[in-house]
C-alpha atoms as a PDB file:
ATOM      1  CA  UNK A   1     222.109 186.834  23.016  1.00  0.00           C
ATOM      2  CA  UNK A   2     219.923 190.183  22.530  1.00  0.00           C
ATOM      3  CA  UNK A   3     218.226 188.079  19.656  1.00  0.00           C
ATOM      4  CA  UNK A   4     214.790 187.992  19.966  1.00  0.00           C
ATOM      5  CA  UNK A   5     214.138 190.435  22.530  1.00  0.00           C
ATOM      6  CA  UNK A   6     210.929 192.428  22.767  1.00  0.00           C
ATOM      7  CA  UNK A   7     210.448 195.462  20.446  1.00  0.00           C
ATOM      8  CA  UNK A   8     208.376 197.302  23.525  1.00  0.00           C
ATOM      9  CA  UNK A   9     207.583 197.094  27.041  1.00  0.00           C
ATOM     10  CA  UNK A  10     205.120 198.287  29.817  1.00  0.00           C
ATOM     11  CA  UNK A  11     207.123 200.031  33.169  1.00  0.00           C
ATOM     12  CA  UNK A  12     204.664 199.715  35.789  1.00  0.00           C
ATOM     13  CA  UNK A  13     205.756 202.684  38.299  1.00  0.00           C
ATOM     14  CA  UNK A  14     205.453 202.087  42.687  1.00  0.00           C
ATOM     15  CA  UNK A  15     207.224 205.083  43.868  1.00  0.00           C
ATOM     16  CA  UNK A  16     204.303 206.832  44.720  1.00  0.00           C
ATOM     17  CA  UNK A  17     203.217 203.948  46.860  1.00  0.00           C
ATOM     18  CA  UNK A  18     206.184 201.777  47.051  1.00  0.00           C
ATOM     19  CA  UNK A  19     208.632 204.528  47.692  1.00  0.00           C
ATOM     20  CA  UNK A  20     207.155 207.136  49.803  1.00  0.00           C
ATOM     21  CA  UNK A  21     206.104 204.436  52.320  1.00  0.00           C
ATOM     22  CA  UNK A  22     209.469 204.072  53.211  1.00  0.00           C
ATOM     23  CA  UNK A  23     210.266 207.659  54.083  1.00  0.00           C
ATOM     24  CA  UNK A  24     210.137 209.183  57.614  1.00  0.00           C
ATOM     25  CA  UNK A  25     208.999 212.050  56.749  1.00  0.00           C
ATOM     26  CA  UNK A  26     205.202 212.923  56.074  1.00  0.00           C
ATOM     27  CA  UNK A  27     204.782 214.194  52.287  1.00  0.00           C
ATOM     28  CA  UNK A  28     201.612 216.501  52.182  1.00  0.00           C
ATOM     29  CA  UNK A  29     198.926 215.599  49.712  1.00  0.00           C
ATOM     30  CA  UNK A  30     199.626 217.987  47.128  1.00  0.00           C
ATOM     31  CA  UNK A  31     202.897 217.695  46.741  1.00  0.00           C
ATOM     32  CA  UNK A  32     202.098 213.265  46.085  1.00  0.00           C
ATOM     33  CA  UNK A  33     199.500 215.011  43.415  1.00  0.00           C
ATOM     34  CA  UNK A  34     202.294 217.293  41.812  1.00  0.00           C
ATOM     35  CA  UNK A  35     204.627 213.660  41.886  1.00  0.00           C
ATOM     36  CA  UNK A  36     202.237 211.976  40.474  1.00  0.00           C
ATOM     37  CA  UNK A  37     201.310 214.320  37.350  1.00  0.00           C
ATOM     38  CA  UNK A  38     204.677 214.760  36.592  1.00  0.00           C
ATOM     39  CA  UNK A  39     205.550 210.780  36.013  1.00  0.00           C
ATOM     40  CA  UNK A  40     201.930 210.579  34.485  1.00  0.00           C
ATOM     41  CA  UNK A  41     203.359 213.218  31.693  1.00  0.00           C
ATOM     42  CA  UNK A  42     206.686 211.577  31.553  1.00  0.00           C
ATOM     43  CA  UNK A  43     204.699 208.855  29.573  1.00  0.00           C
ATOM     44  CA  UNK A  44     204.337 206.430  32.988  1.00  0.00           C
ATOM     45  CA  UNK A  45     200.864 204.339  31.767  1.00  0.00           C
ATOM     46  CA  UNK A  46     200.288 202.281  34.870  1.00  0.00           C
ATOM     47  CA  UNK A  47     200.855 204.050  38.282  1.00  0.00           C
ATOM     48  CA  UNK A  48     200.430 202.967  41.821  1.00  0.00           C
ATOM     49  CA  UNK A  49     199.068 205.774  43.984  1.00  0.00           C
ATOM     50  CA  UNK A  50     199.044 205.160  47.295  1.00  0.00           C
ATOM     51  CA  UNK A  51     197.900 202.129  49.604  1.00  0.00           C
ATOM     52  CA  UNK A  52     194.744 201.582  52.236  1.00  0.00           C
ATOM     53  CA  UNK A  53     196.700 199.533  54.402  1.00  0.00           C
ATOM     54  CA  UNK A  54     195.517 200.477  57.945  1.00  0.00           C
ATOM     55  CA  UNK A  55     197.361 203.965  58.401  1.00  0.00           C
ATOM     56  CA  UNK A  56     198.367 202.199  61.933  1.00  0.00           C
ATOM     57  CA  UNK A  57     200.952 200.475  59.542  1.00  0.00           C
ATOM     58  CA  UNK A  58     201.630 202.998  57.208  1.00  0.00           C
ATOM     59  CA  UNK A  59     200.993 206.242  58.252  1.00  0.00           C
ATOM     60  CA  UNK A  60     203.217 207.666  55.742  1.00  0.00           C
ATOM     61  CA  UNK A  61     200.197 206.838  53.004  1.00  0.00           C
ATOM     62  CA  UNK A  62     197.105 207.793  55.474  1.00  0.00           C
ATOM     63  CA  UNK A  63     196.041 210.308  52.857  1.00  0.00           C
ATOM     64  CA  UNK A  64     195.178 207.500  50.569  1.00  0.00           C
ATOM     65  CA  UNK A  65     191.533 208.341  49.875  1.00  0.00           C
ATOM     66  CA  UNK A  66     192.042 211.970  49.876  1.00  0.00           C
ATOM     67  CA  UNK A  67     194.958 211.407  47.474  1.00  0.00           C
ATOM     68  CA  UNK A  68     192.505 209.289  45.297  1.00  0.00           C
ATOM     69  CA  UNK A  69     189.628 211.757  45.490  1.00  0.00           C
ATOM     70  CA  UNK A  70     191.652 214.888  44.863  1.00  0.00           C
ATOM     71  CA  UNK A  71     193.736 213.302  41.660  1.00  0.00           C
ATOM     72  CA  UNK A  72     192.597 214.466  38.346  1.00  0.00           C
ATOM     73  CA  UNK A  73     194.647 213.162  35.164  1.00  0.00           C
ATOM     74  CA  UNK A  74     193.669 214.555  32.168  1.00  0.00           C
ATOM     75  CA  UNK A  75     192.413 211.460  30.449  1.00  0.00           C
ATOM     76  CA  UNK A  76     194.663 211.823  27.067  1.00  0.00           C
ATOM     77  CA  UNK A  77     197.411 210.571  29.125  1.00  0.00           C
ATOM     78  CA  UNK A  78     195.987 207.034  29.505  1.00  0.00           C
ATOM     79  CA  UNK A  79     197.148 206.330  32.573  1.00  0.00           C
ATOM     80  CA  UNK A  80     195.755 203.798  34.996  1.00  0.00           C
ATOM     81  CA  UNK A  81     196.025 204.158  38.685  1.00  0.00           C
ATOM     82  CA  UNK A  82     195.881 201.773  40.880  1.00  0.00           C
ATOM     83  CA  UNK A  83     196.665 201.034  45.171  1.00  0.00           C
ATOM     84  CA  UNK A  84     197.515 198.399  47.459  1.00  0.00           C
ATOM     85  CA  UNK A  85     194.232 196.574  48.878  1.00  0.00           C
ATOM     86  CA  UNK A  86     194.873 194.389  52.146  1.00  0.00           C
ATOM     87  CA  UNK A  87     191.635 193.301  52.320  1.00  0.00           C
ATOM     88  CA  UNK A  88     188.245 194.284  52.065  1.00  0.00           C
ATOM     89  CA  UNK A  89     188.037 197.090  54.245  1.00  0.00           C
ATOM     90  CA  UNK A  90     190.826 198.366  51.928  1.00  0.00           C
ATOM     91  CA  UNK A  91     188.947 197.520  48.653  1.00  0.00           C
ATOM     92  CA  UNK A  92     185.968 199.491  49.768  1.00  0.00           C
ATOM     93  CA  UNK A  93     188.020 202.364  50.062  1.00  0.00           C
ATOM     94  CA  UNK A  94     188.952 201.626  46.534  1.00  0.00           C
ATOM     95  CA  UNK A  95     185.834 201.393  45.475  1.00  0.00           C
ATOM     96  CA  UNK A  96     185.140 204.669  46.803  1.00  0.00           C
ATOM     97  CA  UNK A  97     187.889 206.164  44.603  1.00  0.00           C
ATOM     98  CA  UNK A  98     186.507 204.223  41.617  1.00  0.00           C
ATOM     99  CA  UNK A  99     190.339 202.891  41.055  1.00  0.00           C
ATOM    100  CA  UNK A 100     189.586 200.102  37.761  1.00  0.00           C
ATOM    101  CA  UNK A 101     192.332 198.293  39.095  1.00  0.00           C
ATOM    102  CA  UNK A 102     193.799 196.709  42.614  1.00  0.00           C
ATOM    103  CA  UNK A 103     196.706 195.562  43.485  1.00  0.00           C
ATOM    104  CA  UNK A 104     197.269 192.867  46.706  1.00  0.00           C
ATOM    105  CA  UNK A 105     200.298 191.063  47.971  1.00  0.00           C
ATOM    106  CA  UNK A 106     201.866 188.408  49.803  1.00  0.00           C
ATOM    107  CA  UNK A 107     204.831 186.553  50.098  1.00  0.00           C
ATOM    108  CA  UNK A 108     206.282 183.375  48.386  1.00  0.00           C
ATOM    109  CA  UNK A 109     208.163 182.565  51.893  1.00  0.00           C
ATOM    110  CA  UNK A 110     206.501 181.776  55.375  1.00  0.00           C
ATOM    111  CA  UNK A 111     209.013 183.667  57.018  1.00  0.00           C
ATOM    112  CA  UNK A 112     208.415 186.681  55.854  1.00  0.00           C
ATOM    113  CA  UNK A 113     204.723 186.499  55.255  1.00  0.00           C
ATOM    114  CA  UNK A 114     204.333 185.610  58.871  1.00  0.00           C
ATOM    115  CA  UNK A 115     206.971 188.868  59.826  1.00  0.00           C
ATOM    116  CA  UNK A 116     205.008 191.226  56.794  1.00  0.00           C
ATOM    117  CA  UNK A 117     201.560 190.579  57.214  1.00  0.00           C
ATOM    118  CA  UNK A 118     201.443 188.139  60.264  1.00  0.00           C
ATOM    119  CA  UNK A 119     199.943 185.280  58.305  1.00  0.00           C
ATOM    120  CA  UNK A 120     201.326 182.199  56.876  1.00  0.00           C
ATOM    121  CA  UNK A 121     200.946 181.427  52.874  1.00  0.00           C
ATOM    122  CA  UNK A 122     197.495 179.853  53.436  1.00  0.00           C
ATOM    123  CA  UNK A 123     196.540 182.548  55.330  1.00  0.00           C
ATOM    124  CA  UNK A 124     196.776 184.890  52.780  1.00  0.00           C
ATOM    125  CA  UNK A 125     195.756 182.999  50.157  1.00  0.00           C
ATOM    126  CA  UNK A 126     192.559 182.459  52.054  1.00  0.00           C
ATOM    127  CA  UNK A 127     192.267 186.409  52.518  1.00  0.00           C
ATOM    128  CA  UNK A 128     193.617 187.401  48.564  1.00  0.00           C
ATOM    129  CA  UNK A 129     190.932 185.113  47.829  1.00  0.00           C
ATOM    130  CA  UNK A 130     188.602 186.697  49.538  1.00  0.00           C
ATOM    131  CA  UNK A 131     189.348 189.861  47.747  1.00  0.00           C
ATOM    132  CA  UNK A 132     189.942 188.921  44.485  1.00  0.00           C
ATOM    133  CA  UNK A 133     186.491 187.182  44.210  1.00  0.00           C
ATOM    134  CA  UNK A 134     184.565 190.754  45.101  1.00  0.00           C
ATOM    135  CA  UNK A 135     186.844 192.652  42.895  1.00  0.00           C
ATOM    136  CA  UNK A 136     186.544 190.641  40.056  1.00  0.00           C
ATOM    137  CA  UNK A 137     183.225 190.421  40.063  1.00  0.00           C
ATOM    138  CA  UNK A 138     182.953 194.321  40.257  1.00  0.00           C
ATOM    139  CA  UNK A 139     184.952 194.050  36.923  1.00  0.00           C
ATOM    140  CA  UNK A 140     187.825 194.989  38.568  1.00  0.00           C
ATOM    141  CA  UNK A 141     191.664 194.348  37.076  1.00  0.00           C
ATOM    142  CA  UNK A 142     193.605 192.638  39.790  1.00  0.00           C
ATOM    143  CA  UNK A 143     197.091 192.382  40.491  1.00  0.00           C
ATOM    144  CA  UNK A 144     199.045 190.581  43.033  1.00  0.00           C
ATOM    145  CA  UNK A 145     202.877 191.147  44.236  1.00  0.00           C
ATOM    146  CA  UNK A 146     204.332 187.864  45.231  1.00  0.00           C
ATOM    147  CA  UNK A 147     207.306 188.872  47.245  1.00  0.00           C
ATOM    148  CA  UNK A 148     210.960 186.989  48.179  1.00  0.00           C
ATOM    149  CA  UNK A 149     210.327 185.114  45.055  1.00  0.00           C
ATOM    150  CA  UNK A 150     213.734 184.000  44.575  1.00  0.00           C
ATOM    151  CA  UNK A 151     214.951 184.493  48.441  1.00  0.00           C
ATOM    152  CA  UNK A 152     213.898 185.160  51.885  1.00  0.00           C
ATOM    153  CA  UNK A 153     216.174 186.751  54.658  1.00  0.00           C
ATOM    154  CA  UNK A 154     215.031 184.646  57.029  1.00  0.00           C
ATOM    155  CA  UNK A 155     214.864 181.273  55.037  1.00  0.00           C
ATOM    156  CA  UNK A 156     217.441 181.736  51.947  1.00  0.00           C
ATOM    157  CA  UNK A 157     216.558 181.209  48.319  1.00  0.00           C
ATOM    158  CA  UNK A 158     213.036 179.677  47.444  1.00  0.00           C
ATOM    159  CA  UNK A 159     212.568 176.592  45.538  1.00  0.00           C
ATOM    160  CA  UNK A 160     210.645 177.073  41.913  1.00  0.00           C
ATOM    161  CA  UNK A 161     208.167 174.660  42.978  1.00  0.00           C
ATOM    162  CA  UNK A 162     206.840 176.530  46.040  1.00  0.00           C
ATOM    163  CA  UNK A 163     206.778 179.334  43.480  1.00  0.00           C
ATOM    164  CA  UNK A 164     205.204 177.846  40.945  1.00  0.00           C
ATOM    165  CA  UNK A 165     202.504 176.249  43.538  1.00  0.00           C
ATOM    166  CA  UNK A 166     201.183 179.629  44.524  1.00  0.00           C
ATOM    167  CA  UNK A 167     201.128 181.237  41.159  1.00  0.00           C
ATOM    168  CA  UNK A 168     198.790 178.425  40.528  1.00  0.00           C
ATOM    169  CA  UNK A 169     196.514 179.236  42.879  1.00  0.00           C
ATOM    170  CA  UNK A 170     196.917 182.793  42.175  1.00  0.00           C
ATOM    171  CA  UNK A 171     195.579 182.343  38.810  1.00  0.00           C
ATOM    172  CA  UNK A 172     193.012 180.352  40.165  1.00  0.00           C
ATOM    173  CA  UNK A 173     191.855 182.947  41.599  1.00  0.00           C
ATOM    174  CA  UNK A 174     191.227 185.147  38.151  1.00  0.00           C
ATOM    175  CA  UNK A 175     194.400 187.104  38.887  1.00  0.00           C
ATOM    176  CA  UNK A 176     195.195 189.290  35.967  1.00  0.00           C
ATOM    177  CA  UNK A 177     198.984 190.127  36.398  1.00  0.00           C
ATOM    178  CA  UNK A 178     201.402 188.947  39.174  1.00  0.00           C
ATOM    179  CA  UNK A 179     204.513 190.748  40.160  1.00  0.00           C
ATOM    180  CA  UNK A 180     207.512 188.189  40.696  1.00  0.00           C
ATOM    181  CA  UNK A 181     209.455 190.514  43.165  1.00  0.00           C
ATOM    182  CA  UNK A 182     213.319 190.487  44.222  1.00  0.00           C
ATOM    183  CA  UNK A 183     212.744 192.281  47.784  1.00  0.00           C
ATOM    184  CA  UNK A 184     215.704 191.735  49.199  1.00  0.00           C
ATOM    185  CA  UNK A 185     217.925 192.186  45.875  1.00  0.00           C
ATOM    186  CA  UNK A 186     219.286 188.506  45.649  1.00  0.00           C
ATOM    187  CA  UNK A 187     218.759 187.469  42.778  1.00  0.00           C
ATOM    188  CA  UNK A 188     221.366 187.037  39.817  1.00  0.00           C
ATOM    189  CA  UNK A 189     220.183 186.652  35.968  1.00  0.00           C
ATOM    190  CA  UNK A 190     220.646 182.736  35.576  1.00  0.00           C
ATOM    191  CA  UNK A 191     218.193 182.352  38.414  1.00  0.00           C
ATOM    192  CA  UNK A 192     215.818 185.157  37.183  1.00  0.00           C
ATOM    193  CA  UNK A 193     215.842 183.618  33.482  1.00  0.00           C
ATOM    194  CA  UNK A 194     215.362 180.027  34.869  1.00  0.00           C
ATOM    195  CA  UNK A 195     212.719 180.866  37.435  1.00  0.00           C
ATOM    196  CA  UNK A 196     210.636 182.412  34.246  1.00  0.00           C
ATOM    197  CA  UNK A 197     211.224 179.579  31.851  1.00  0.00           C
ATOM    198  CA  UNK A 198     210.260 177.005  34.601  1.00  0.00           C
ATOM    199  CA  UNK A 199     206.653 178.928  35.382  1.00  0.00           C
ATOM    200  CA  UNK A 200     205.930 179.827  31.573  1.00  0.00           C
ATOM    201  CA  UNK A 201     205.745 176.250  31.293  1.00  0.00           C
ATOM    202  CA  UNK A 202     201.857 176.624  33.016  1.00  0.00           C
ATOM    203  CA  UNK A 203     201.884 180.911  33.001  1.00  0.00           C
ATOM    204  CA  UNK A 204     201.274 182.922  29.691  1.00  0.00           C
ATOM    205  CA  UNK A 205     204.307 185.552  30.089  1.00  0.00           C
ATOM    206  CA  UNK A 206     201.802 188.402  29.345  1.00  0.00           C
ATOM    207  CA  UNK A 207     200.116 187.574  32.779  1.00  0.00           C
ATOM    208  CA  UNK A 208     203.776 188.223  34.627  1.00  0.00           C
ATOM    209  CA  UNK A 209     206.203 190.952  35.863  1.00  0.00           C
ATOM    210  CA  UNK A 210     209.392 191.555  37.220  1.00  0.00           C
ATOM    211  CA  UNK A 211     209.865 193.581  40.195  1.00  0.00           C
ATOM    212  CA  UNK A 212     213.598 194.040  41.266  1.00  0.00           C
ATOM    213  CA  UNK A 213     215.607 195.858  44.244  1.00  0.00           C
ATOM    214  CA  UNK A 214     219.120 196.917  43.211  1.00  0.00           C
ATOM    215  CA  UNK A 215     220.641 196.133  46.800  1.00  0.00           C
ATOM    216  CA  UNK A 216     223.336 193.999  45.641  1.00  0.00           C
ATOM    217  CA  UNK A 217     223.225 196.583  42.239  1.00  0.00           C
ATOM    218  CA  UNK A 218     222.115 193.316  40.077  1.00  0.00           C
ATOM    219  CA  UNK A 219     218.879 194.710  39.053  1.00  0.00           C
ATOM    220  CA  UNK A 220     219.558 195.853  35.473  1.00  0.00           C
ATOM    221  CA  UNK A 221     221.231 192.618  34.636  1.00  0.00           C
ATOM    222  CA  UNK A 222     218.253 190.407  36.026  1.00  0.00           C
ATOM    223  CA  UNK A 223     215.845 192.678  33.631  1.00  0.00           C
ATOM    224  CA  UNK A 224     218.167 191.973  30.816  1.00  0.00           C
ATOM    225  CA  UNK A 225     217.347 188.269  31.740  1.00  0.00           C
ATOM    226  CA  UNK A 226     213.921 188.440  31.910  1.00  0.00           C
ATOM    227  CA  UNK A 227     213.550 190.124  28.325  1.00  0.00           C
ATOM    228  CA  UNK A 228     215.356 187.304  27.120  1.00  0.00           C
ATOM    229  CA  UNK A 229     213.353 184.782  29.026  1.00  0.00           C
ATOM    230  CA  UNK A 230     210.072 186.897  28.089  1.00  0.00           C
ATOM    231  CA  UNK A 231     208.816 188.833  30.181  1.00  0.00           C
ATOM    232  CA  UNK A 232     207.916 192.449  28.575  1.00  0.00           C
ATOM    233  CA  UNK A 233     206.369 194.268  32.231  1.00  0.00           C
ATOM    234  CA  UNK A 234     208.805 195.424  34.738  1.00  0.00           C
ATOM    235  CA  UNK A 235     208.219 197.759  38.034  1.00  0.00           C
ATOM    236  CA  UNK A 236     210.259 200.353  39.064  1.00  0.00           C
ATOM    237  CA  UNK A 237     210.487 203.135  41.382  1.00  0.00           C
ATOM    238  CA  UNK A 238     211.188 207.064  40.396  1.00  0.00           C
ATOM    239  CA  UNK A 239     214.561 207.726  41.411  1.00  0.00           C
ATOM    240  CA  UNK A 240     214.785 204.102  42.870  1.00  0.00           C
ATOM    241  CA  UNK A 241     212.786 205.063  46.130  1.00  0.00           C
ATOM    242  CA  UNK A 242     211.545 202.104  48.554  1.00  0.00           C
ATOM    243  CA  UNK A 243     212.219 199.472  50.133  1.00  0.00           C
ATOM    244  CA  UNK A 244     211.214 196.670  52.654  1.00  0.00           C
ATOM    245  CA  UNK A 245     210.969 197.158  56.404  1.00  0.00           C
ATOM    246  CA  UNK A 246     210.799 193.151  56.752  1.00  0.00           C
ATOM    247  CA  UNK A 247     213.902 193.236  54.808  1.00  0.00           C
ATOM    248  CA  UNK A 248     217.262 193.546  56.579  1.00  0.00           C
ATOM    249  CA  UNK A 249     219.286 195.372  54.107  1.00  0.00           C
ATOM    250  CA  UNK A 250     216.868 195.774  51.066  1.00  0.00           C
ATOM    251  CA  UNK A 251     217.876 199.003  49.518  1.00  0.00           C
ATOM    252  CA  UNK A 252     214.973 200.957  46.761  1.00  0.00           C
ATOM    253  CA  UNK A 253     213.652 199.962  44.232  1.00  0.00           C
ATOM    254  CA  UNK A 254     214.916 199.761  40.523  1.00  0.00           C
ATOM    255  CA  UNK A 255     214.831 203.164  39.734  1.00  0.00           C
ATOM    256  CA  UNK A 256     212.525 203.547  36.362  1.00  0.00           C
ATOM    257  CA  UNK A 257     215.327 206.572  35.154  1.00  0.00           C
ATOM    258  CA  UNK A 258     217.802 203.692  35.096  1.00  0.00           C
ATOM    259  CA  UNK A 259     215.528 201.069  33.703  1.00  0.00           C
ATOM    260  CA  UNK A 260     214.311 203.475  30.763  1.00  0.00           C
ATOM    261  CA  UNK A 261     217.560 204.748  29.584  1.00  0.00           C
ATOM    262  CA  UNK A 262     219.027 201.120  29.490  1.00  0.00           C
ATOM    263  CA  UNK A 263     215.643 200.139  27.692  1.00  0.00           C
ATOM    264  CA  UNK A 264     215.418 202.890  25.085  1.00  0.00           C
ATOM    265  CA  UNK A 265     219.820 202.354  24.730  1.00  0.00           C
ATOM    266  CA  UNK A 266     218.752 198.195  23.460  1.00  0.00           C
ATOM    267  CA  UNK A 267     216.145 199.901  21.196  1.00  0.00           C
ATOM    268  CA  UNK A 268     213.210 198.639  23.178  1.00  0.00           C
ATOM    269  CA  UNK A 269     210.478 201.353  23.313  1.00  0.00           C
ATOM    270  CA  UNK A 270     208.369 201.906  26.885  1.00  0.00           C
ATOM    271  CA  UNK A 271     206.802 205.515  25.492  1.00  0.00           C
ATOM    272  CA  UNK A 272     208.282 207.324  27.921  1.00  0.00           C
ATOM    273  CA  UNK A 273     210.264 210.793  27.515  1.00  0.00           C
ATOM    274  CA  UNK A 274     213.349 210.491  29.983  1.00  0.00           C
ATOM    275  CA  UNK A 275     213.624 213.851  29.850  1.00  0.00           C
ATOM    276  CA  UNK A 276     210.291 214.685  31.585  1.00  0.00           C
ATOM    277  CA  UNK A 277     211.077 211.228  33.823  1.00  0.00           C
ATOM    278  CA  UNK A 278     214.342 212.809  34.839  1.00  0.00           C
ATOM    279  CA  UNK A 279     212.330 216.687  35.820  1.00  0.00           C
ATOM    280  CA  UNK A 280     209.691 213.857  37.799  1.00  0.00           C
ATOM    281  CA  UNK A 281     213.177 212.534  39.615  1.00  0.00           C
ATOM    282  CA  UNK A 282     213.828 216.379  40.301  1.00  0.00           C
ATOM    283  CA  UNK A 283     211.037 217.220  41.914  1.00  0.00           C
ATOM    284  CA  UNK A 284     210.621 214.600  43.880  1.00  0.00           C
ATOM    285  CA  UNK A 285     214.534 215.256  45.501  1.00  0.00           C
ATOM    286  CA  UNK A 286     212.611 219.311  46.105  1.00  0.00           C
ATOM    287  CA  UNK A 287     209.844 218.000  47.765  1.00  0.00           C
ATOM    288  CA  UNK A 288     211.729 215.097  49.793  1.00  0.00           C
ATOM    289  CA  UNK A 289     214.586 217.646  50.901  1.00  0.00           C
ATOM    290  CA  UNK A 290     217.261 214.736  49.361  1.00  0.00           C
ATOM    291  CA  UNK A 291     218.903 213.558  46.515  1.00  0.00           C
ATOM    292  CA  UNK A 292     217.618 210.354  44.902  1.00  0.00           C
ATOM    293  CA  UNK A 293     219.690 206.819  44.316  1.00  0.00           C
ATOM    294  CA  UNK A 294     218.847 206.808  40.747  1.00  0.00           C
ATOM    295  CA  UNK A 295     222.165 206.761  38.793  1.00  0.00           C
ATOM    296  CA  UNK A 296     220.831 207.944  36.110  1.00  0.00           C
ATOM    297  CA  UNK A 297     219.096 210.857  37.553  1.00  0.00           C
ATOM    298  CA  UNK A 298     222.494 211.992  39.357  1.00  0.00           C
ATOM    299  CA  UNK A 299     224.069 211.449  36.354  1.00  0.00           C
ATOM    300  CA  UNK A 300     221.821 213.501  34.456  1.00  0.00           C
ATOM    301  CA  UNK A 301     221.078 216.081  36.473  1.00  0.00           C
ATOM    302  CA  UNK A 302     224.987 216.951  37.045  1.00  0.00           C
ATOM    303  CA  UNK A 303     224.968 217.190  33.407  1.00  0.00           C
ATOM    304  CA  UNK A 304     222.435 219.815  33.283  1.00  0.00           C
ATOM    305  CA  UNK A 305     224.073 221.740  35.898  1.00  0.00           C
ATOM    306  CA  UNK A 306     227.270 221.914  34.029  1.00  0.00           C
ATOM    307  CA  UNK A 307     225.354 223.025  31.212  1.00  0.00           C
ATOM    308  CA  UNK A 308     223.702 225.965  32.762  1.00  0.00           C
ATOM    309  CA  UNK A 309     227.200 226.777  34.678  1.00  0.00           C
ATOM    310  CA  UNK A 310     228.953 226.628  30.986  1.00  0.00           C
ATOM    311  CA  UNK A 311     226.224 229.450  29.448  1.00  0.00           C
ATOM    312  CA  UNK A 312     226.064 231.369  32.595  1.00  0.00           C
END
């Protein structure tokens, strides 16, 4: 165990997108800018800004193309942004915002493809398709979240094979990276290493990430198991933010405070500075009104207050 485990890793951050969808209340424009600089100089390479999903259906990220327009990182960072594209109407919006990379999404159950996005598998397929084809030939990096990868609420856990069907069409497809996601926090490390192992039989591990929810507060111990079955690309939410409407029960997101301390504790760099991650995870608590799941944020952030009340 912990033997041949990889010397770095990539955290691919959602909160932006994945998190603040989820919250009732409206978060102005700016204060999504000031959120997003702040993980951007914490080190965060790849970051999800916002969505053009039909603001009908999301009204919380209706700002999108403003967002996109008005975001400026200074390009020593190296960060890449990217957003949720539904379909094409979406990816001409993020075309518009001259975004190098999309991101789309569907579901590896028909439950819960047919309660997310009202379509069955082949529907989407069909309409990812659709997409992917335009984007790629703009030269555009594509990404694709396959949700309830290892269960459904509605139908249980999913079978490899049905898995393993549609990443095979997703690749068809040119797909760059695809997101294996947990959504409703399920999943327990045997089933995370052996669902990797049984699709890196036909997938190159470079082309796949993990995407976990910490509902059932397994998420730390399925990434554990997908560094040892691979995998070096994991998403995560600031301050463990999100969650899944269509999800009875799914609590946020992994949050990336968590993930990088464990990460940077097994000697596995991500090139992040915590300490800048955990003044990110701060901010966003000011400009939410709340305090954050993260454990490590709460843990960290009591620690600076007893500092400060110990020099006062």
């Amino acid at each position: 165990m912990f033997e041949a485990l990889p010397t770095s890793i990539q955290v691919f951050e959602v909160g932006p997108r994945d998190g603040l969808q989820n919250e009732s209340a409206m978060v102005a424009t700016a204060d999504k800018i000031k959120l997003i600089q702040a993980i951007a100089e914490a080190g965060l390479k790849q970051i999800e800004i916002t969505s053009f999903v039909s603001p009908k259906w999301i009204p919380q990220l209706a700002d999108g193309a403003t967002l996109a327009k008005e975001l400026h990182l200074p390009p020593a960072l190296g960060v890449q942004t990217s957003a949720l594209v539904p379909n094409l109407k979406g990816y001409e919006s993020a075309v518009q915002a001259d975004l190098k990379q999309i991101n789309l999404f569907m579901s590896a159950s028909q439950s819960h493809s047919k309660k997310n996005i009202n379509k069955t598998i082949e529907q989407a397929l069909a309409a990812m398709a659709e997409v992917a084809t335009v984007a790629k030939a703009d030269g555009k990096r594509v990404r694709c979240y396959l949700s309830t990868v290892f269960a459904c609420p509605y139908e249980g856990k999913i079978a490899a094979d049905s898995v393993s069907a549609i990443v095979e069409k997703l690749l068809a497809m040119d797909i760059d990276e695809i997101s294996l996601g947990d959504t409703i926090g399920a999943a327990t490390p045997k089933e995370v290493f052996q669902m990797v192992k049984s699709l890196a039989k036909d997938v190159s591990l470079s082309a796949l990430a993990l995407h976990f929810h910490d509902t059932r507060g397994t998420a730390l111990a399925n990434v554990v198991a997908g560094l040892e079955a691979g995998v070096t690309i994991f998403d995560s939410s600031l301050g463990g933010l999100g969650g899944c409407p269509y999800a009875p029960g799914a609590s946020g997101n992994l949050a990336t405070e968590d993930l990088v301390f464990m990460l940077h504790g097994m000697g596995i760099k991500t090139g992040i500075d915590l300490e800048k991650l955990v003044d990110a995870g701060l901010l966003a608590q000011k400009i939410l009104g709340k305090k954050l799941p993260g454990r490590y944020l709460m843990a960290r952030l009591a620690e600076r207050e007893q500092s400060m009340k110990a020099t006062a």
